[in-house]
PDB file of N, CA and C in Angstrom:
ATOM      1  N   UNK A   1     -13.007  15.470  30.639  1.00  0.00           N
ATOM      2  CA  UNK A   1     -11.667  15.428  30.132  1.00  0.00           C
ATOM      3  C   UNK A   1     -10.778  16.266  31.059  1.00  0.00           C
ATOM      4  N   UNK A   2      -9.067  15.817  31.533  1.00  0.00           N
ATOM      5  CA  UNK A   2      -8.607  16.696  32.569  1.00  0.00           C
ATOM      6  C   UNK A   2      -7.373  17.074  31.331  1.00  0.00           C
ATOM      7  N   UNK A   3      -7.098  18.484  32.129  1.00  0.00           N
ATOM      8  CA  UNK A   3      -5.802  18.732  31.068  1.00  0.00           C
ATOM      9  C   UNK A   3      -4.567  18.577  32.019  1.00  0.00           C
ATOM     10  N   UNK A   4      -3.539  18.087  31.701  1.00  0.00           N
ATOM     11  CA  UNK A   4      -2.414  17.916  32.386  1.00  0.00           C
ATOM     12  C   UNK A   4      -1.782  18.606  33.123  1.00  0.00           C
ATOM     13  N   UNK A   5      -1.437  18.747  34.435  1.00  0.00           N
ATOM     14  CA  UNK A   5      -0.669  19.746  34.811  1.00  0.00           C
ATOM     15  C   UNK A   5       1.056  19.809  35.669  1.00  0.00           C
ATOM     16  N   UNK A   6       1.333  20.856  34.519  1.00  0.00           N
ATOM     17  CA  UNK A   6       2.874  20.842  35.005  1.00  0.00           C
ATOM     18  C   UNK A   6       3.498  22.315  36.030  1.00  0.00           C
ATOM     19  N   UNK A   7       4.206  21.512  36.590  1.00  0.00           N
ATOM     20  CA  UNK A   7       4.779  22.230  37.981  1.00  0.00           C
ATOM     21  C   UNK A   7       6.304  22.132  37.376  1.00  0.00           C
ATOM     22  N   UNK A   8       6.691  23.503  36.961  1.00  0.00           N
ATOM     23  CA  UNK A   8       8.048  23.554  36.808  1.00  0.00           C
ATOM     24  C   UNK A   8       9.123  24.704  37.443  1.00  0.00           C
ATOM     25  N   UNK A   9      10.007  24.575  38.096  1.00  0.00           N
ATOM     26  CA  UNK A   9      10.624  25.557  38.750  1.00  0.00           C
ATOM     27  C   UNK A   9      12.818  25.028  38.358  1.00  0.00           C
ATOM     28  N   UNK A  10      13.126  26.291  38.554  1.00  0.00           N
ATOM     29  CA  UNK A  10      14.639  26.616  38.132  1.00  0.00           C
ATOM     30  C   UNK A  10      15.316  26.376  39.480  1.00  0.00           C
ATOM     31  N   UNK A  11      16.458  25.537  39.709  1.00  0.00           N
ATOM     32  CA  UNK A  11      17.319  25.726  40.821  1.00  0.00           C
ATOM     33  C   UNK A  11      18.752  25.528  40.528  1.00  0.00           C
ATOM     34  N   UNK A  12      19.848  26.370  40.854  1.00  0.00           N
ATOM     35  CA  UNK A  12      20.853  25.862  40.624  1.00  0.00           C
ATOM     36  C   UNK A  12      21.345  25.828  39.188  1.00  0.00           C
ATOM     37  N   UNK A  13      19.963  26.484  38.132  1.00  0.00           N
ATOM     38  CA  UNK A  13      20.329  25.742  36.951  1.00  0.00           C
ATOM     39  C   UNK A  13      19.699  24.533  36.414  1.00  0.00           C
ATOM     40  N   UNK A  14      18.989  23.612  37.133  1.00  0.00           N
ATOM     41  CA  UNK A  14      18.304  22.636  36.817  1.00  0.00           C
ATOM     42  C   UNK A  14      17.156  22.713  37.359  1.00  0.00           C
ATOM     43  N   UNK A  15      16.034  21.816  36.398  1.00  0.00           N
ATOM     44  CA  UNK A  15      14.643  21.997  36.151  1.00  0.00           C
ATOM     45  C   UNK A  15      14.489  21.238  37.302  1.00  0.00           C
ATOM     46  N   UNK A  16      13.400  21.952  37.957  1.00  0.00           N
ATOM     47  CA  UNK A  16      12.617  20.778  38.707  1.00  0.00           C
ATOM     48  C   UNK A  16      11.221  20.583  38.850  1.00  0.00           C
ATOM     49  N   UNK A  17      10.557  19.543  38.130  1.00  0.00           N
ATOM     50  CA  UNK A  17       9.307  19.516  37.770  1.00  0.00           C
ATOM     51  C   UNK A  17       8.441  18.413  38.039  1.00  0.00           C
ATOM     52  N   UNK A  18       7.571  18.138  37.884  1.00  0.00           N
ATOM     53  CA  UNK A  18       6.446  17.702  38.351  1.00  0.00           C
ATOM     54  C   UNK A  18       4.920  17.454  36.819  1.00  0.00           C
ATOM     55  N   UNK A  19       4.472  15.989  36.793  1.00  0.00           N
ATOM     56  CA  UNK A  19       3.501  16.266  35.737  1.00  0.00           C
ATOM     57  C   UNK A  19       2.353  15.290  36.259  1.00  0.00           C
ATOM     58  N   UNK A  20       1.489  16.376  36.656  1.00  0.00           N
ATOM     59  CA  UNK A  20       0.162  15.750  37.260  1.00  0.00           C
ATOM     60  C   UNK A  20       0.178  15.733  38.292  1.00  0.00           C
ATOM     61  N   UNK A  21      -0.244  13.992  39.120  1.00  0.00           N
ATOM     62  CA  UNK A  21       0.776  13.281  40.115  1.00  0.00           C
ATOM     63  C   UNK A  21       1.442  12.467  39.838  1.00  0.00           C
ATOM     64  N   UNK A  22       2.431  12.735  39.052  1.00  0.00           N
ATOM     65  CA  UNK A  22       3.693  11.504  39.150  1.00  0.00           C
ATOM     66  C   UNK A  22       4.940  11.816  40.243  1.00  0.00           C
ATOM     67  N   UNK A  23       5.816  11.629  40.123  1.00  0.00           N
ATOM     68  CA  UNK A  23       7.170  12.276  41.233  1.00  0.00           C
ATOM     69  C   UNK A  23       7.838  13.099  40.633  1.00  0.00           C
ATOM     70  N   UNK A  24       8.252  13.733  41.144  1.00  0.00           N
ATOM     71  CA  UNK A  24       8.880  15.026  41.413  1.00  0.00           C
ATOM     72  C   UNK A  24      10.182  14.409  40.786  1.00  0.00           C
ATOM     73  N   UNK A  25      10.821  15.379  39.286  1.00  0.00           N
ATOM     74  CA  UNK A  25      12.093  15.155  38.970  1.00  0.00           C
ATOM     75  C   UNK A  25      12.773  16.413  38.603  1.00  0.00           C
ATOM     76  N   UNK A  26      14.220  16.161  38.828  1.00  0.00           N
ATOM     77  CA  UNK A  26      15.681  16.809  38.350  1.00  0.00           C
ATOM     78  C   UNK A  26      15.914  16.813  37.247  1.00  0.00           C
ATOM     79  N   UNK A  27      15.919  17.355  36.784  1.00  0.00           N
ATOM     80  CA  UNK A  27      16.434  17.423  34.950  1.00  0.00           C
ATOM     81  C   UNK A  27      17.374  18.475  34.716  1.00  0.00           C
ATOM     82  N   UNK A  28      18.388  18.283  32.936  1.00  0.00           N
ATOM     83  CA  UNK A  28      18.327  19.117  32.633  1.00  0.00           C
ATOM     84  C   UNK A  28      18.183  19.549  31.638  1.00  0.00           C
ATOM     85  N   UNK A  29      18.219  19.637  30.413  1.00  0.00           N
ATOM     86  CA  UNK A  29      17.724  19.919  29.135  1.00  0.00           C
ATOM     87  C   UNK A  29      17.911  18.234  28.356  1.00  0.00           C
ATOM     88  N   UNK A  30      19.364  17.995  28.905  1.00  0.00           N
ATOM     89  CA  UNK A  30      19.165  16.192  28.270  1.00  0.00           C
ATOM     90  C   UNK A  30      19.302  15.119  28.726  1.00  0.00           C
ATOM     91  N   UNK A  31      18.770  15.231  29.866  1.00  0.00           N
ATOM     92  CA  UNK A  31      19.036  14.128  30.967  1.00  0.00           C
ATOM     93  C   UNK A  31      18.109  14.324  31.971  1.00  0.00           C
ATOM     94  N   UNK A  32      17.525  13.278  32.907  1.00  0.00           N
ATOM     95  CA  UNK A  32      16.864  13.227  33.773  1.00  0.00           C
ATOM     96  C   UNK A  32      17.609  12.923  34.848  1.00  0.00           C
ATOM     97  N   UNK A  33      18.120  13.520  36.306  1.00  0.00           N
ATOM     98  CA  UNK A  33      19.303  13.198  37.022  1.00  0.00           C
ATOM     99  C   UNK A  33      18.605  12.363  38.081  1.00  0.00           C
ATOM    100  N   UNK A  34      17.017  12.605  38.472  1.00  0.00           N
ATOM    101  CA  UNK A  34      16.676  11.930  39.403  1.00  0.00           C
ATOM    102  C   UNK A  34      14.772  11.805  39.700  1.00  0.00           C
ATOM    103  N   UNK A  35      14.087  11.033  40.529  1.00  0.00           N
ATOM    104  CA  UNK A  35      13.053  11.026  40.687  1.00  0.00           C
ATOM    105  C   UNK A  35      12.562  10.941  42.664  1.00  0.00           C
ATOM    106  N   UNK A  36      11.918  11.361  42.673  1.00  0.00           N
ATOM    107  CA  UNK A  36      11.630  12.100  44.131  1.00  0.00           C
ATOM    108  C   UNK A  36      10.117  11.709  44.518  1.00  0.00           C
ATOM    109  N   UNK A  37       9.722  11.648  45.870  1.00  0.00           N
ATOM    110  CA  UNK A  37       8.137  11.361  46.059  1.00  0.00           C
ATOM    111  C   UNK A  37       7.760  12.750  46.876  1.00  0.00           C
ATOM    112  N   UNK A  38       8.732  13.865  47.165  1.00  0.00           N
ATOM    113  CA  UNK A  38       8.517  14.967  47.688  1.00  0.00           C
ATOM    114  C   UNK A  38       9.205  15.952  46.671  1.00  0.00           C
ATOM    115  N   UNK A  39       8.719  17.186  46.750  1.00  0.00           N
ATOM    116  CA  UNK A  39       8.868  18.456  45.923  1.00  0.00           C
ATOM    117  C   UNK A  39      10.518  18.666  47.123  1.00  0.00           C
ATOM    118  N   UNK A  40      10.335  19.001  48.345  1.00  0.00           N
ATOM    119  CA  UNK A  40      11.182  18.842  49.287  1.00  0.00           C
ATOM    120  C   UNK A  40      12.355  18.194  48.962  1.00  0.00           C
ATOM    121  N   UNK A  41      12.477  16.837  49.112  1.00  0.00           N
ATOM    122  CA  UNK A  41      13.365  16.171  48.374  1.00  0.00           C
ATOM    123  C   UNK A  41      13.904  16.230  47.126  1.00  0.00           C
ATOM    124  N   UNK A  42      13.214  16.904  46.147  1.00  0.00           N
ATOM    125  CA  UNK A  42      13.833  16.790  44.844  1.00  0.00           C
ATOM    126  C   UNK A  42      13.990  18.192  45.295  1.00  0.00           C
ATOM    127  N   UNK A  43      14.190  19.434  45.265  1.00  0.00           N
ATOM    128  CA  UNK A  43      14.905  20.598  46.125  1.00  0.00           C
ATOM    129  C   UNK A  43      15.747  20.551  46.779  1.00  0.00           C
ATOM    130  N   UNK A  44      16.125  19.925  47.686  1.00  0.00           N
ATOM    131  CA  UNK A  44      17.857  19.202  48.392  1.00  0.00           C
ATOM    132  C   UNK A  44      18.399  18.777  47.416  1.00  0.00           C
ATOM    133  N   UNK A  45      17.963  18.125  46.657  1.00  0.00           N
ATOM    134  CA  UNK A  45      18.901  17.382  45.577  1.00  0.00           C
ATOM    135  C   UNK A  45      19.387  18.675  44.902  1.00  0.00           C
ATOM    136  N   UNK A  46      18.759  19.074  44.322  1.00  0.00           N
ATOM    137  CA  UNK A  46      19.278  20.042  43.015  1.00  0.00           C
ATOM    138  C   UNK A  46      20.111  21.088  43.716  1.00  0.00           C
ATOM    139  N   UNK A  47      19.411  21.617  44.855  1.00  0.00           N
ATOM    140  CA  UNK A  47      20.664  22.380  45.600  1.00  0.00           C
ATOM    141  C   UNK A  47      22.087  21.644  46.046  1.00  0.00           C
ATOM    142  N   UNK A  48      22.333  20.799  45.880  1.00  0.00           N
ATOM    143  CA  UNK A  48      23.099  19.925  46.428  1.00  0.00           C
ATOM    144  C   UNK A  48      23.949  19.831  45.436  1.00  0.00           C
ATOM    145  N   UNK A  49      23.619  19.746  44.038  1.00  0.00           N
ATOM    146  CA  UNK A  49      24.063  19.634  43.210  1.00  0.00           C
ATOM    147  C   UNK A  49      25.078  20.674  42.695  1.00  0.00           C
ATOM    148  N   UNK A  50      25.684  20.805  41.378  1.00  0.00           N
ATOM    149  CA  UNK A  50      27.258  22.215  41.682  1.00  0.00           C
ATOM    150  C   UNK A  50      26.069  22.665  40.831  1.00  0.00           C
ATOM    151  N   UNK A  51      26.299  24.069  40.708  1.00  0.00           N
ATOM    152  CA  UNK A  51      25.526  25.324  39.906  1.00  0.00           C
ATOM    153  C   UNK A  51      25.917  24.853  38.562  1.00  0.00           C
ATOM    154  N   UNK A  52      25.076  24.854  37.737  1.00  0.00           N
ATOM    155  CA  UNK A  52      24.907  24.149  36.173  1.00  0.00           C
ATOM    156  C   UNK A  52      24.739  25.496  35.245  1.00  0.00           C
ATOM    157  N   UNK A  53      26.397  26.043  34.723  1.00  0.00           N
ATOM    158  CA  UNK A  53      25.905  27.219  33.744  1.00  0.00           C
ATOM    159  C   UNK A  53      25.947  26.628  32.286  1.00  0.00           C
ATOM    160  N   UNK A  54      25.324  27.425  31.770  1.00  0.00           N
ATOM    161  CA  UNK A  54      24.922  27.051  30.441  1.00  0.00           C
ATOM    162  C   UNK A  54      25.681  28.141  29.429  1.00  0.00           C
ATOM    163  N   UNK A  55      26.734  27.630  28.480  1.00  0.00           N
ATOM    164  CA  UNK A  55      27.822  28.378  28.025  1.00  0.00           C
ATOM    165  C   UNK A  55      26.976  28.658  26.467  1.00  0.00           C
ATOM    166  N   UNK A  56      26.909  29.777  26.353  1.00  0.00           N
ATOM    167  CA  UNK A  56      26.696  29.844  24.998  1.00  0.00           C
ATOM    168  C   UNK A  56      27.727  30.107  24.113  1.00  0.00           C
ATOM    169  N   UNK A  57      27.352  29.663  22.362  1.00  0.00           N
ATOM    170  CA  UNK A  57      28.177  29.223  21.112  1.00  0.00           C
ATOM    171  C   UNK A  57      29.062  30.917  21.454  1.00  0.00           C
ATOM    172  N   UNK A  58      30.022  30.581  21.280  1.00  0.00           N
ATOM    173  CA  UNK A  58      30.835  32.119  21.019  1.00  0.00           C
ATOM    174  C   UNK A  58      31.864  32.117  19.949  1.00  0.00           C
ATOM    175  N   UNK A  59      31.413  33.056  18.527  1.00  0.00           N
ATOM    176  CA  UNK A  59      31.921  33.294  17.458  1.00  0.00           C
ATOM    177  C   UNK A  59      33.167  32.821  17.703  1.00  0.00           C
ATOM    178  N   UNK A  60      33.787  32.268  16.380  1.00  0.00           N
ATOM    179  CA  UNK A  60      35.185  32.201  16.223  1.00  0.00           C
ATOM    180  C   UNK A  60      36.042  33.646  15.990  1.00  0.00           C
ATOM    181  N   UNK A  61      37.070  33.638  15.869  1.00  0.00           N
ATOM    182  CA  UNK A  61      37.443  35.001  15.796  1.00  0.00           C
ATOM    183  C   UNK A  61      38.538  34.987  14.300  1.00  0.00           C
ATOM    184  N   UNK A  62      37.912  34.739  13.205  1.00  0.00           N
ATOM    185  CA  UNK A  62      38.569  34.510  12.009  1.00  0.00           C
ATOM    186  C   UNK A  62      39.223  36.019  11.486  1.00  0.00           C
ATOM    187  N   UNK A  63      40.799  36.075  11.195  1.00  0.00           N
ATOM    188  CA  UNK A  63      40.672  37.014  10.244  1.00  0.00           C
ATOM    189  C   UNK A  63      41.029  37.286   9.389  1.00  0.00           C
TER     190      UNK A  63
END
């Protein structure tokens, strides 16, 4: 029996990962932006891409 293995790394803000041997993809929490046959290549991409910040909920200011 093999157990699966995932290759995941941060760039820019977006995931870039890997499961098993399939290709190398761009993600980001809800979307898949792209698919790659090099780790290399999907790394240009995401750098390439604009810096992806992630805004968190910020209280209303009721008073």
């Amino acid at each position: 029996m093999s157990v699966p293995a995932l290759t995941k790394m941060h760039i820019n803000g977006y995931d870039v990962l890997k499961v098993n041997n399939g290709p190398w993809r761009v993600c980001t929490h809800a979307d898949r932006l792209g698919s790659f046959g090099s780790r290399d290549e999907a790394f240009a991409y995401a750098a390439s891409l604009p810096t992806r910040v992630i805004r968190a909920d910020r209280p209303s200011n009721t008073q």
